[in-house]
Protein backbone atom coordinates (compact mmCIF):
# COMPACT_ATOMS: atom_id res chain seq x y z
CA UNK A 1 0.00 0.00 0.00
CA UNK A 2 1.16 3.24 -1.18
CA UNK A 3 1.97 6.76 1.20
CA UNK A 4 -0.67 8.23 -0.53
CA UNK A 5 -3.41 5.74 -0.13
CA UNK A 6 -2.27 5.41 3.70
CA UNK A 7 -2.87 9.22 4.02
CA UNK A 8 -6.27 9.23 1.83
CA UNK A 9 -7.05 6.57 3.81
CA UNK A 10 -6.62 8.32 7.10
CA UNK A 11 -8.81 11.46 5.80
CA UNK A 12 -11.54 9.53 4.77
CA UNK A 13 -11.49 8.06 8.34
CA UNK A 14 -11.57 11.29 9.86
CA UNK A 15 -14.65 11.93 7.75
CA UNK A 16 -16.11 8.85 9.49
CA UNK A 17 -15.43 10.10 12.78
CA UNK A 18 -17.25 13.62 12.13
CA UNK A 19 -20.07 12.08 10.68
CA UNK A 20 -19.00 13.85 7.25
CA UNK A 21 -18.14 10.85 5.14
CA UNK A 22 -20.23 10.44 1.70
CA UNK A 23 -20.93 7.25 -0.26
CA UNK A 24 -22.94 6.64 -3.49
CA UNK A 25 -26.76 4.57 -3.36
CA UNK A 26 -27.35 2.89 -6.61
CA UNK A 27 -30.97 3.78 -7.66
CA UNK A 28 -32.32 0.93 -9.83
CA UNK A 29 -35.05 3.05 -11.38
CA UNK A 30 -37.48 5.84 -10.40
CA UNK A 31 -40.54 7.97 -11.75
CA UNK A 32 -42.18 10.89 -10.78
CA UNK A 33 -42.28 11.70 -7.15
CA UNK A 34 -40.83 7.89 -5.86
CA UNK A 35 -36.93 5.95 -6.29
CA UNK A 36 -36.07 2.02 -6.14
CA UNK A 37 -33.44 0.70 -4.30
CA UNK A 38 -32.88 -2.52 -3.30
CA UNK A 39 -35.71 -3.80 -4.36
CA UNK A 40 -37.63 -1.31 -2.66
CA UNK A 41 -40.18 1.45 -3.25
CA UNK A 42 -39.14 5.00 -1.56
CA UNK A 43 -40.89 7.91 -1.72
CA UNK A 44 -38.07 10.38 -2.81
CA UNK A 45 -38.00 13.65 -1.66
CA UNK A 46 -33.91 14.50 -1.94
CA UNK A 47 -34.53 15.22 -5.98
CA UNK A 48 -34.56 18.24 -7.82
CA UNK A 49 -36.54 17.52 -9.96
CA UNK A 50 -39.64 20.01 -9.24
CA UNK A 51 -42.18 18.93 -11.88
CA UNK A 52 -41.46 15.46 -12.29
CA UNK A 53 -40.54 16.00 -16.13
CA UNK A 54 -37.47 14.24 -15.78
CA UNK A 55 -39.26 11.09 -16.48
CA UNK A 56 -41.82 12.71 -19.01
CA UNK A 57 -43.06 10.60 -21.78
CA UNK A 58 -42.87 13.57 -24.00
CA UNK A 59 -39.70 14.61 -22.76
CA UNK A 60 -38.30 10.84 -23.33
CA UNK A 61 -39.94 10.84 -27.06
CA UNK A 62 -38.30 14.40 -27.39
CA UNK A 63 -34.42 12.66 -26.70
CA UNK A 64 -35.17 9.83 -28.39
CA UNK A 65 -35.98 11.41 -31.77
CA UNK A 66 -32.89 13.45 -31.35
CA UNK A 67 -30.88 10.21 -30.95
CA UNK A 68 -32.43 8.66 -33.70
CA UNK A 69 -31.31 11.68 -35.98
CA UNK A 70 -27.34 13.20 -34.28
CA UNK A 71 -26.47 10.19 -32.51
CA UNK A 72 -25.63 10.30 -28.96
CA UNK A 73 -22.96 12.40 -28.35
CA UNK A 74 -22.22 15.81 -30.10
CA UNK A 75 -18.08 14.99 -30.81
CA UNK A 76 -16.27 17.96 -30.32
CA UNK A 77 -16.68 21.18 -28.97
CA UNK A 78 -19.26 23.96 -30.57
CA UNK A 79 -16.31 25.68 -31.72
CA UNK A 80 -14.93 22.81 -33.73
CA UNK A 81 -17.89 20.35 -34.82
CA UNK A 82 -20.70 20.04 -32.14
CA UNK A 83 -22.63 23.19 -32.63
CA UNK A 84 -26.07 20.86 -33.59
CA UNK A 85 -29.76 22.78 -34.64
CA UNK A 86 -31.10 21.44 -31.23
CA UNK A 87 -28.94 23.21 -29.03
CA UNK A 88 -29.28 26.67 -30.98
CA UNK A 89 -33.14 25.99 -30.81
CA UNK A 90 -32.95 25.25 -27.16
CA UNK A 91 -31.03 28.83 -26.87
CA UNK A 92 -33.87 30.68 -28.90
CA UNK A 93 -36.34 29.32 -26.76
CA UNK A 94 -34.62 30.37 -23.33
CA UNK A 95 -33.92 33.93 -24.51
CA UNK A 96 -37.62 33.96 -25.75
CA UNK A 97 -38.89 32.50 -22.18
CA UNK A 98 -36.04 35.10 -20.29
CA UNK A 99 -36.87 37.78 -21.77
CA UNK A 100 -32.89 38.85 -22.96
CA UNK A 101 -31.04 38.85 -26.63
CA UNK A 102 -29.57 35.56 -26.33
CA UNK A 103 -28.49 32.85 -24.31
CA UNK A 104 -25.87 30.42 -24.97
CA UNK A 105 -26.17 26.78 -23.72
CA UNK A 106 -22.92 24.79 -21.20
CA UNK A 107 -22.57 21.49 -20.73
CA UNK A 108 -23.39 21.73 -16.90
CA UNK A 109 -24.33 24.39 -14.34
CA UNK A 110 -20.63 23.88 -12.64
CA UNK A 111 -19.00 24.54 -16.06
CA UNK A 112 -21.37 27.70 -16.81
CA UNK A 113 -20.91 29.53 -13.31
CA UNK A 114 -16.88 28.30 -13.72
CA UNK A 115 -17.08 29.78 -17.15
CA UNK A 116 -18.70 32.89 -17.17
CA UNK A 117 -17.54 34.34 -13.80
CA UNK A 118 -13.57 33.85 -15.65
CA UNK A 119 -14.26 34.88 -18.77
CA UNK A 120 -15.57 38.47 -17.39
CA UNK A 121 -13.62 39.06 -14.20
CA UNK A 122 -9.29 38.86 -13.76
CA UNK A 123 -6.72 40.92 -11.75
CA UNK A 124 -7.64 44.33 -11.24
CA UNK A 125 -11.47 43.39 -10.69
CA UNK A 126 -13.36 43.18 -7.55
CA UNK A 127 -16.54 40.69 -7.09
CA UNK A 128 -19.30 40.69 -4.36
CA UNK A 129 -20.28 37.32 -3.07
CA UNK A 130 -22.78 36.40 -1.10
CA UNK A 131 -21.42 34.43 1.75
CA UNK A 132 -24.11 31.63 0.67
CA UNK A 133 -23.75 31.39 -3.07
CA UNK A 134 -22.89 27.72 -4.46
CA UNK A 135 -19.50 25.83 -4.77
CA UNK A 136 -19.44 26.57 -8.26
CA UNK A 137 -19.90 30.58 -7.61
CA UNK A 138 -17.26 30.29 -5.27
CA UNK A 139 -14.48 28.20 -7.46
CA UNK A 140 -15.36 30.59 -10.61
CA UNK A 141 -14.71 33.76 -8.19
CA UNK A 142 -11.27 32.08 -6.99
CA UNK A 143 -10.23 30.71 -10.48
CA UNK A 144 -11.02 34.69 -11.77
CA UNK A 145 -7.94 36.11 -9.85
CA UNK A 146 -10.29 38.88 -9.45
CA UNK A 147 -10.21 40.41 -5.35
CA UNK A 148 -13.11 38.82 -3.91
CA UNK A 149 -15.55 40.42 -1.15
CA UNK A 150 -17.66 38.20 1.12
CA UNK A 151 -20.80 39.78 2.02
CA UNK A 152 -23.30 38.29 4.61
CA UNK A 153 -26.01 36.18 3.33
CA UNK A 154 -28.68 38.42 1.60
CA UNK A 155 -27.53 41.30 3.68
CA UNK A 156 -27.69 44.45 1.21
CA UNK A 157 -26.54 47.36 4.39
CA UNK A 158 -23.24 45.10 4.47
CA UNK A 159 -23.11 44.20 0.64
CA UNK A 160 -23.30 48.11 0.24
CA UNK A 161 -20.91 48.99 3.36
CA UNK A 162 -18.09 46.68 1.97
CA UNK A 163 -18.76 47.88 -2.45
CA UNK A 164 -18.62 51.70 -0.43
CA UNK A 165 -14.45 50.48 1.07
CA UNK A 166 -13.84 48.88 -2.11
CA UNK A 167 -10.76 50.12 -3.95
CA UNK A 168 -11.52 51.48 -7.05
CA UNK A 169 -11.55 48.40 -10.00
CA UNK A 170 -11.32 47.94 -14.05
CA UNK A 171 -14.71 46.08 -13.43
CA UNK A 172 -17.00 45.21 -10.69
CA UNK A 173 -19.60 42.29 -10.62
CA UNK A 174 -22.06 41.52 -7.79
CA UNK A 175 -22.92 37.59 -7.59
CA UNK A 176 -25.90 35.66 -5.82
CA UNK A 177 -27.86 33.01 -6.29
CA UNK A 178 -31.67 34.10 -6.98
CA UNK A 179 -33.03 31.00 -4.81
CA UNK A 180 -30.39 29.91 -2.71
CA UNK A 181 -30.33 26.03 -3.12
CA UNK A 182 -29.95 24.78 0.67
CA UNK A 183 -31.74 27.28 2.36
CA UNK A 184 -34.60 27.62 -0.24
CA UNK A 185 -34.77 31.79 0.75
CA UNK A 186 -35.08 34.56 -2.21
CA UNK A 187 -32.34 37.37 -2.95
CA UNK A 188 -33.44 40.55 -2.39
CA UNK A 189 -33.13 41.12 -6.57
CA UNK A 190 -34.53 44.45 -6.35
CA UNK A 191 -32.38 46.11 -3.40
CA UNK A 192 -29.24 44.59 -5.18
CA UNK A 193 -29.70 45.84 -8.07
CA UNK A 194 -30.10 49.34 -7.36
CA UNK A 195 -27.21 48.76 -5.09
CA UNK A 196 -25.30 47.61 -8.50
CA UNK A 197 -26.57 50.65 -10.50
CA UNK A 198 -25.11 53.39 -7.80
CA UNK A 199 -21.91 52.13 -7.28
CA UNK A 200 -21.19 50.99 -10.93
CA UNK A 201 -21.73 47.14 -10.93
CA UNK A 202 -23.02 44.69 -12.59
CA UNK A 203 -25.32 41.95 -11.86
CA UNK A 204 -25.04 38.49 -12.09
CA UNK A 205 -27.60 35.35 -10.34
CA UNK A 206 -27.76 31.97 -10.83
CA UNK A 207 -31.53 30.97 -11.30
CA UNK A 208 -30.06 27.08 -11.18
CA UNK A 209 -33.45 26.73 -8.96
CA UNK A 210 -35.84 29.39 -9.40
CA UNK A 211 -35.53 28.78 -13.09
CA UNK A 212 -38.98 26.60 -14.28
CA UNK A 213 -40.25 26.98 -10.13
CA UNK A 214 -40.94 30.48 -10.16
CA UNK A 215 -42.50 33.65 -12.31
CA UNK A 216 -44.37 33.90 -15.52
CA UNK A 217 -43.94 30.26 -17.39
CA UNK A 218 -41.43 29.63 -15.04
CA UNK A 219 -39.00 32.00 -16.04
CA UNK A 220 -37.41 32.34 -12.71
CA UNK A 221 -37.19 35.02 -9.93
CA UNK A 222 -36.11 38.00 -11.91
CA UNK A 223 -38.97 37.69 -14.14
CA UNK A 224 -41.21 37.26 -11.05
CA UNK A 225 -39.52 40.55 -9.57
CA UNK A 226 -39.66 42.79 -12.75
CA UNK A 227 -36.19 42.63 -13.41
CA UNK A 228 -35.64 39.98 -16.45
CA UNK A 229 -34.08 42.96 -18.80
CA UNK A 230 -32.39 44.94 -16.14
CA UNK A 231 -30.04 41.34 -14.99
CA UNK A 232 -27.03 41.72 -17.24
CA UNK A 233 -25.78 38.27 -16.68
CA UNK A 234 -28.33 35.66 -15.64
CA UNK A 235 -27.58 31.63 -15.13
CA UNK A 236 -29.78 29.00 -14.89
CA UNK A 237 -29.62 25.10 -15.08
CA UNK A 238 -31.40 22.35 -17.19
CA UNK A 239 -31.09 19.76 -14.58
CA UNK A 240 -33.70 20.62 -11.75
CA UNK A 241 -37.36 21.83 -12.89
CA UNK A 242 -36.26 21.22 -16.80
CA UNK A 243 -35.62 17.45 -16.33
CA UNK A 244 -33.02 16.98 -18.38
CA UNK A 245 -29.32 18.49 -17.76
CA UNK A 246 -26.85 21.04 -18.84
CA UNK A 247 -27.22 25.17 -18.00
CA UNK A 248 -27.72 28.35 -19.70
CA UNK A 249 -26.43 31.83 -19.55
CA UNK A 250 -29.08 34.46 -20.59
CA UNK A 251 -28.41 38.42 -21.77
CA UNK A 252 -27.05 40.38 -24.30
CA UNK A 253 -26.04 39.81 -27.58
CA UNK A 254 -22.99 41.13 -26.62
CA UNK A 255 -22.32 39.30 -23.71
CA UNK A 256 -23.03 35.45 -25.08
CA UNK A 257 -20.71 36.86 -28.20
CA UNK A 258 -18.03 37.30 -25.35
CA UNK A 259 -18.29 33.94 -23.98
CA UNK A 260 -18.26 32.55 -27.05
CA UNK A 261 -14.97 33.66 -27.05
CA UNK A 262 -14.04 33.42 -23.97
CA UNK A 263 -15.52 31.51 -21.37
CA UNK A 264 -12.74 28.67 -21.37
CA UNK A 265 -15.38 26.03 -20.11
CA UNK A 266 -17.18 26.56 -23.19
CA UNK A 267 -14.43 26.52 -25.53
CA UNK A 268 -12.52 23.60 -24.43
CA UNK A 269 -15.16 21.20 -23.88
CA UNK A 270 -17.37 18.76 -25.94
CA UNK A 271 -20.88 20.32 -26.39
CA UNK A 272 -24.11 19.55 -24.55
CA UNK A 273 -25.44 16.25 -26.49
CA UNK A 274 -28.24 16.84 -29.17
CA UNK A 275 -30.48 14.64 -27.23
CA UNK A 276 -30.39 16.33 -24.17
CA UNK A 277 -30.97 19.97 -25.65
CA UNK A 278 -34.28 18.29 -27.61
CA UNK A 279 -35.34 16.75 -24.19
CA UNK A 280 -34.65 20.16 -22.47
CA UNK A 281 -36.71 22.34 -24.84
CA UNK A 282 -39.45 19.42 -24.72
CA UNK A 283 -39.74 20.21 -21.19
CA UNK A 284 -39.45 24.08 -21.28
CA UNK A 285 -42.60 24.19 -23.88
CA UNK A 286 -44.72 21.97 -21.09
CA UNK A 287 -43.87 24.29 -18.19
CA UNK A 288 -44.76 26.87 -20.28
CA UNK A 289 -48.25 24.86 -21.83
CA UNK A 290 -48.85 23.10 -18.34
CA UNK A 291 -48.70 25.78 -15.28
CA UNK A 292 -50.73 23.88 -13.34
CA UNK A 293 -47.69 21.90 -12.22
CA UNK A 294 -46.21 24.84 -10.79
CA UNK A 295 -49.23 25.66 -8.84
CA UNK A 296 -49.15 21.59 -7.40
CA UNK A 297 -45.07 21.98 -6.49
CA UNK A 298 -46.23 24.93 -4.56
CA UNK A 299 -49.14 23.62 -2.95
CA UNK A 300 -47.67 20.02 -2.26
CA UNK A 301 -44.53 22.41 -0.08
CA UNK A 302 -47.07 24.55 1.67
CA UNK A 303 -48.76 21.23 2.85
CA UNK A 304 -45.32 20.02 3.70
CA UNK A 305 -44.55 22.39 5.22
CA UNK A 306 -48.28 22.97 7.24
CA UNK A 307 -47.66 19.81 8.68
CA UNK A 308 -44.15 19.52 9.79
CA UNK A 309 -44.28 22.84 11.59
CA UNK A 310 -47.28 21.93 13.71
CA UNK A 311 -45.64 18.79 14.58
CA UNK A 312 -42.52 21.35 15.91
CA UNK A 313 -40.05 21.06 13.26
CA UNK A 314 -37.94 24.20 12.23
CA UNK A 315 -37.83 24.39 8.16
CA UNK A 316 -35.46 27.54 8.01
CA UNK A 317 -36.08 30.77 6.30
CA UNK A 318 -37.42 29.33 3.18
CA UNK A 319 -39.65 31.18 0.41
CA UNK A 320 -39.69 28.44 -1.95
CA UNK A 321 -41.34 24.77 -2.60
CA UNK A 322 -37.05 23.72 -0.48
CA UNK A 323 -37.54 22.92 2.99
CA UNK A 324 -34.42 23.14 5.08
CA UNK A 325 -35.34 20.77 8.11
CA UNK A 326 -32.87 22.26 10.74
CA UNK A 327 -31.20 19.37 12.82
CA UNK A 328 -27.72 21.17 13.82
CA UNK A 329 -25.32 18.07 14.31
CA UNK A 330 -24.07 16.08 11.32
CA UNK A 331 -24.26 12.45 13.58
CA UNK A 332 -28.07 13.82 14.52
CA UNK A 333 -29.08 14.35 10.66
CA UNK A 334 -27.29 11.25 9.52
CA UNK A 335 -29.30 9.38 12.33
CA UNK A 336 -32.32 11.33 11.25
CA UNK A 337 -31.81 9.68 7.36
CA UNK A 338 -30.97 6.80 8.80
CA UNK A 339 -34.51 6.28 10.25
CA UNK A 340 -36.55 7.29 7.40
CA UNK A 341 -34.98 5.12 5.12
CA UNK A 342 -35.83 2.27 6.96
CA UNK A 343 -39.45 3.82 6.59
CA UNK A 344 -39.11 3.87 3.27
CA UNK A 345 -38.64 7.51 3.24
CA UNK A 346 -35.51 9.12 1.08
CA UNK A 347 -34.20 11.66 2.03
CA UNK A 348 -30.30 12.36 1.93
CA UNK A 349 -28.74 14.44 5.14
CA UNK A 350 -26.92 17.46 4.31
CA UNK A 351 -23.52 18.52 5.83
CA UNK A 352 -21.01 20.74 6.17
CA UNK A 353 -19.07 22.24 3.81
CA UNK A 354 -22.29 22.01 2.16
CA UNK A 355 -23.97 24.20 4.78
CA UNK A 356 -22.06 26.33 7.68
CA UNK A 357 -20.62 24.02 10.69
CA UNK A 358 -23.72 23.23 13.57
CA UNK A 359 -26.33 23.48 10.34
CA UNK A 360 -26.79 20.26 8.97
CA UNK A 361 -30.28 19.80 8.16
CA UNK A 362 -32.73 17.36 6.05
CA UNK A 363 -33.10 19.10 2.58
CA UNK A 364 -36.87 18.40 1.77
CA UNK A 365 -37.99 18.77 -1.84
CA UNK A 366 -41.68 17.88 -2.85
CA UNK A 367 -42.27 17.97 -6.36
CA UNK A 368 -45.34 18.36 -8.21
CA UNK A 369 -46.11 14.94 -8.87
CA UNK A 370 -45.85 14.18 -5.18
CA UNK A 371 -49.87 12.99 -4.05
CA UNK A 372 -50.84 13.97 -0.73
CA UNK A 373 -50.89 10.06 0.45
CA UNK A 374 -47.08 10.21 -0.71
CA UNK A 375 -46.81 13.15 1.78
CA UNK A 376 -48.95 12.03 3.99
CA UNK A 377 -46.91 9.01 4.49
CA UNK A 378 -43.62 11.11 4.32
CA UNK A 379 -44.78 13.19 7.39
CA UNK A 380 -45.87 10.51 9.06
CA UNK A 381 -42.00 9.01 8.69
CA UNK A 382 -40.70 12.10 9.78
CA UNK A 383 -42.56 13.04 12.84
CA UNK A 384 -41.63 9.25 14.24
CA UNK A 385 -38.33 9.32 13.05
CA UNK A 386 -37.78 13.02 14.70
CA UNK A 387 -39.82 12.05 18.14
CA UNK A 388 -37.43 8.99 18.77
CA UNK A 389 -34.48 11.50 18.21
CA UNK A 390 -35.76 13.91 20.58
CA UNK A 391 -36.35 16.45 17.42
CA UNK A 392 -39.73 17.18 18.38
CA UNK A 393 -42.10 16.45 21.29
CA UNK A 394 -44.76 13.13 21.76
């Protein structure tokens, strides 16, 4: 046995010991609102995917077709050779449903966060963070070179307190998530961007999961706040509400020109396949044709939510259909998961560095296609599960 595996060995052991370490499930098949594992039926509520289209027959008819015609996958970059009709259609349709120029499609959210934030920001730029915003937000800001300011979570008197000491910059870009995606709590869009306009900055949020959950045909939280032309650079994913997988960055003409030519994650990487761009537009015209799911995701979290609160659970500072169900200790969540999988309940505890140390919570997330006897037997789980844990009272 190698030095290195001895060492990697002794760090995944300390994982172990602070009730940190991750493995993978193998999920043998799923649909809709429930998983299988093991031979088993689980009602899943760890998945992101909002309204159920993941598993759409329309959607699956939509790939399928595409298959039939590219192939699988696209074989080079866009640059090069992999530039297919279905993902340019798939961009048309999101600037259409956004409300900007243009929008150019990435092969993941991770590589379109990495992407864009390097591609506009280097040395002699400053960035705004919110203290809260993803992994991805935070490895594009590093990667950028650019000096980086932390601000407290959604916290505009500090965001504008710390863009007020700023030394002057080339550039300045403020960053957030619209919907942050473990806390399930809004920016406040509106008070950030007039912050942005005083001082000089631009704008730039990640709709990864507001996009397809919120505003008119789903079109994400700065179309619900009035704000869909004023957001220079807005980011969303394919992966949650859409269904399928890859992201999108939405704005100007000028702008998706730009990262054309120089977001590097874009540039140097094989293109989204056909398939999944087909799928993806597939589901963006039923969100659009069908709100009534959005109405169901919302109503199937307020009844979630109803519920688990009376029993005495805390579900954060949520505004959206994520429920945060505070627990504190990682060994107490873990526990917590523990328990409701043998109920037949999934739902996957969530941990620091994922969330800030003494935070670790159960990340609920109903979907539309959820029935009420799926919740009802989901609460039912959780309220046993959290009285034998001392979570809430008899």
């Amino acid at each position: 046995m190698g030095m290195l595996e001895n060492e990697l060995r002794e760090e995944l052991s300390g994982l172990e010991r602070d009730g940190l370490r991750r493995d993978l499930r193998v999920i043998s098949g799923g649909h809709a609102g429930r998983a299988q594992y093991d031979g088993r039926s689980f009602i899943m509520l760890s998945s992101n995917n909002y309204l159920g289209l993941a598993g759409d027959s329309r959607v699956r008819r939509a790939a399928i077709s595409a298959v039939e015609r590219y192939g699988v996958g696209a074989g080079a970059s866009r640059l090069i050779a992999g530039s297919f009709d279905p993902l340019h259609q798939l961009e048309a349709r999101i600037a259409g449903i956004k409300g900007t120029e243009a929008a150019l499609v990435f092969g993941s959210g991770y590589l379109a966060n990495l992407g864009v934030v390097t591609a506009l920001m280097g040395r002699g730029d400053v960035i705004f963070s919110d203290e809260l915003n993803h992994a991805s937000l935070v490895d594009g800001c590093r990667l950028s070179k650019a000096s980086v300011q932390v601000y407290r979570h959604c916290d505009v008197a500090h965001l504008k307190a710390i863009v007020e000491q700023a030394a002057p910059a080339r550039r300045r870009l403020i960053v957030t998530e619209s919907i942050f995606s473990m806390d399930g709590d809004c920016a406040p869009l509106n008070e950030i961007l007039t912050l942005a306009r005083q001082f000089g900055a631009a704008l730039m949020i990640d709709e990864a999961h507001a996009f397809g959950v919120i505003g008119p045909h789903g079109a994400g939280l700065a179309a619900e706040s009035g704000l869909g032309h004023e957001i220079e650079v807005q980011i969303g994913t394919l992966s949650k509400a859409v269904g399928a997988y890859g992201a999108y960055v939405a704005g100007s003409r000028v702008l998706i020109d730009f990262l054309i030519n120089r977001a590097r994650s874009f540039i140097y990487t094989t293109a989204l396949p056909p398939a999944i761009a087909a799928a993806a537009q597939a589901a963006i015209d039923i969100i659009v044709s069908e709100p009534e799911r959005i109405r169901r995701l919302w109503d199937n979290s307020a009844y979630l939510r109803g519920r688990l609160e009376a029993a005495g659970f805390t579900l954060g500072r949520s505004q959206s259909p994520m429920l945060p169900l505070m627990i504190g200790e990682s060994h107490v969540a873990l526990e917590m998961a523990s328990r409701l999988f043998a109920r037949g309940v999934y739902i996957v505890a969530i941990r620091p560095p994922t969330v800030p140390p003494g935070t670790a919570r159960l990340r609920l997330t109903p979907i539309s296609e959820h029935t009420r006897a799926d919740l009802d037997e989901a609460i039912a789980a959780l309220i046993e599960s959290g009285r034998e844990l001392g979570l809430v009272g008899p």
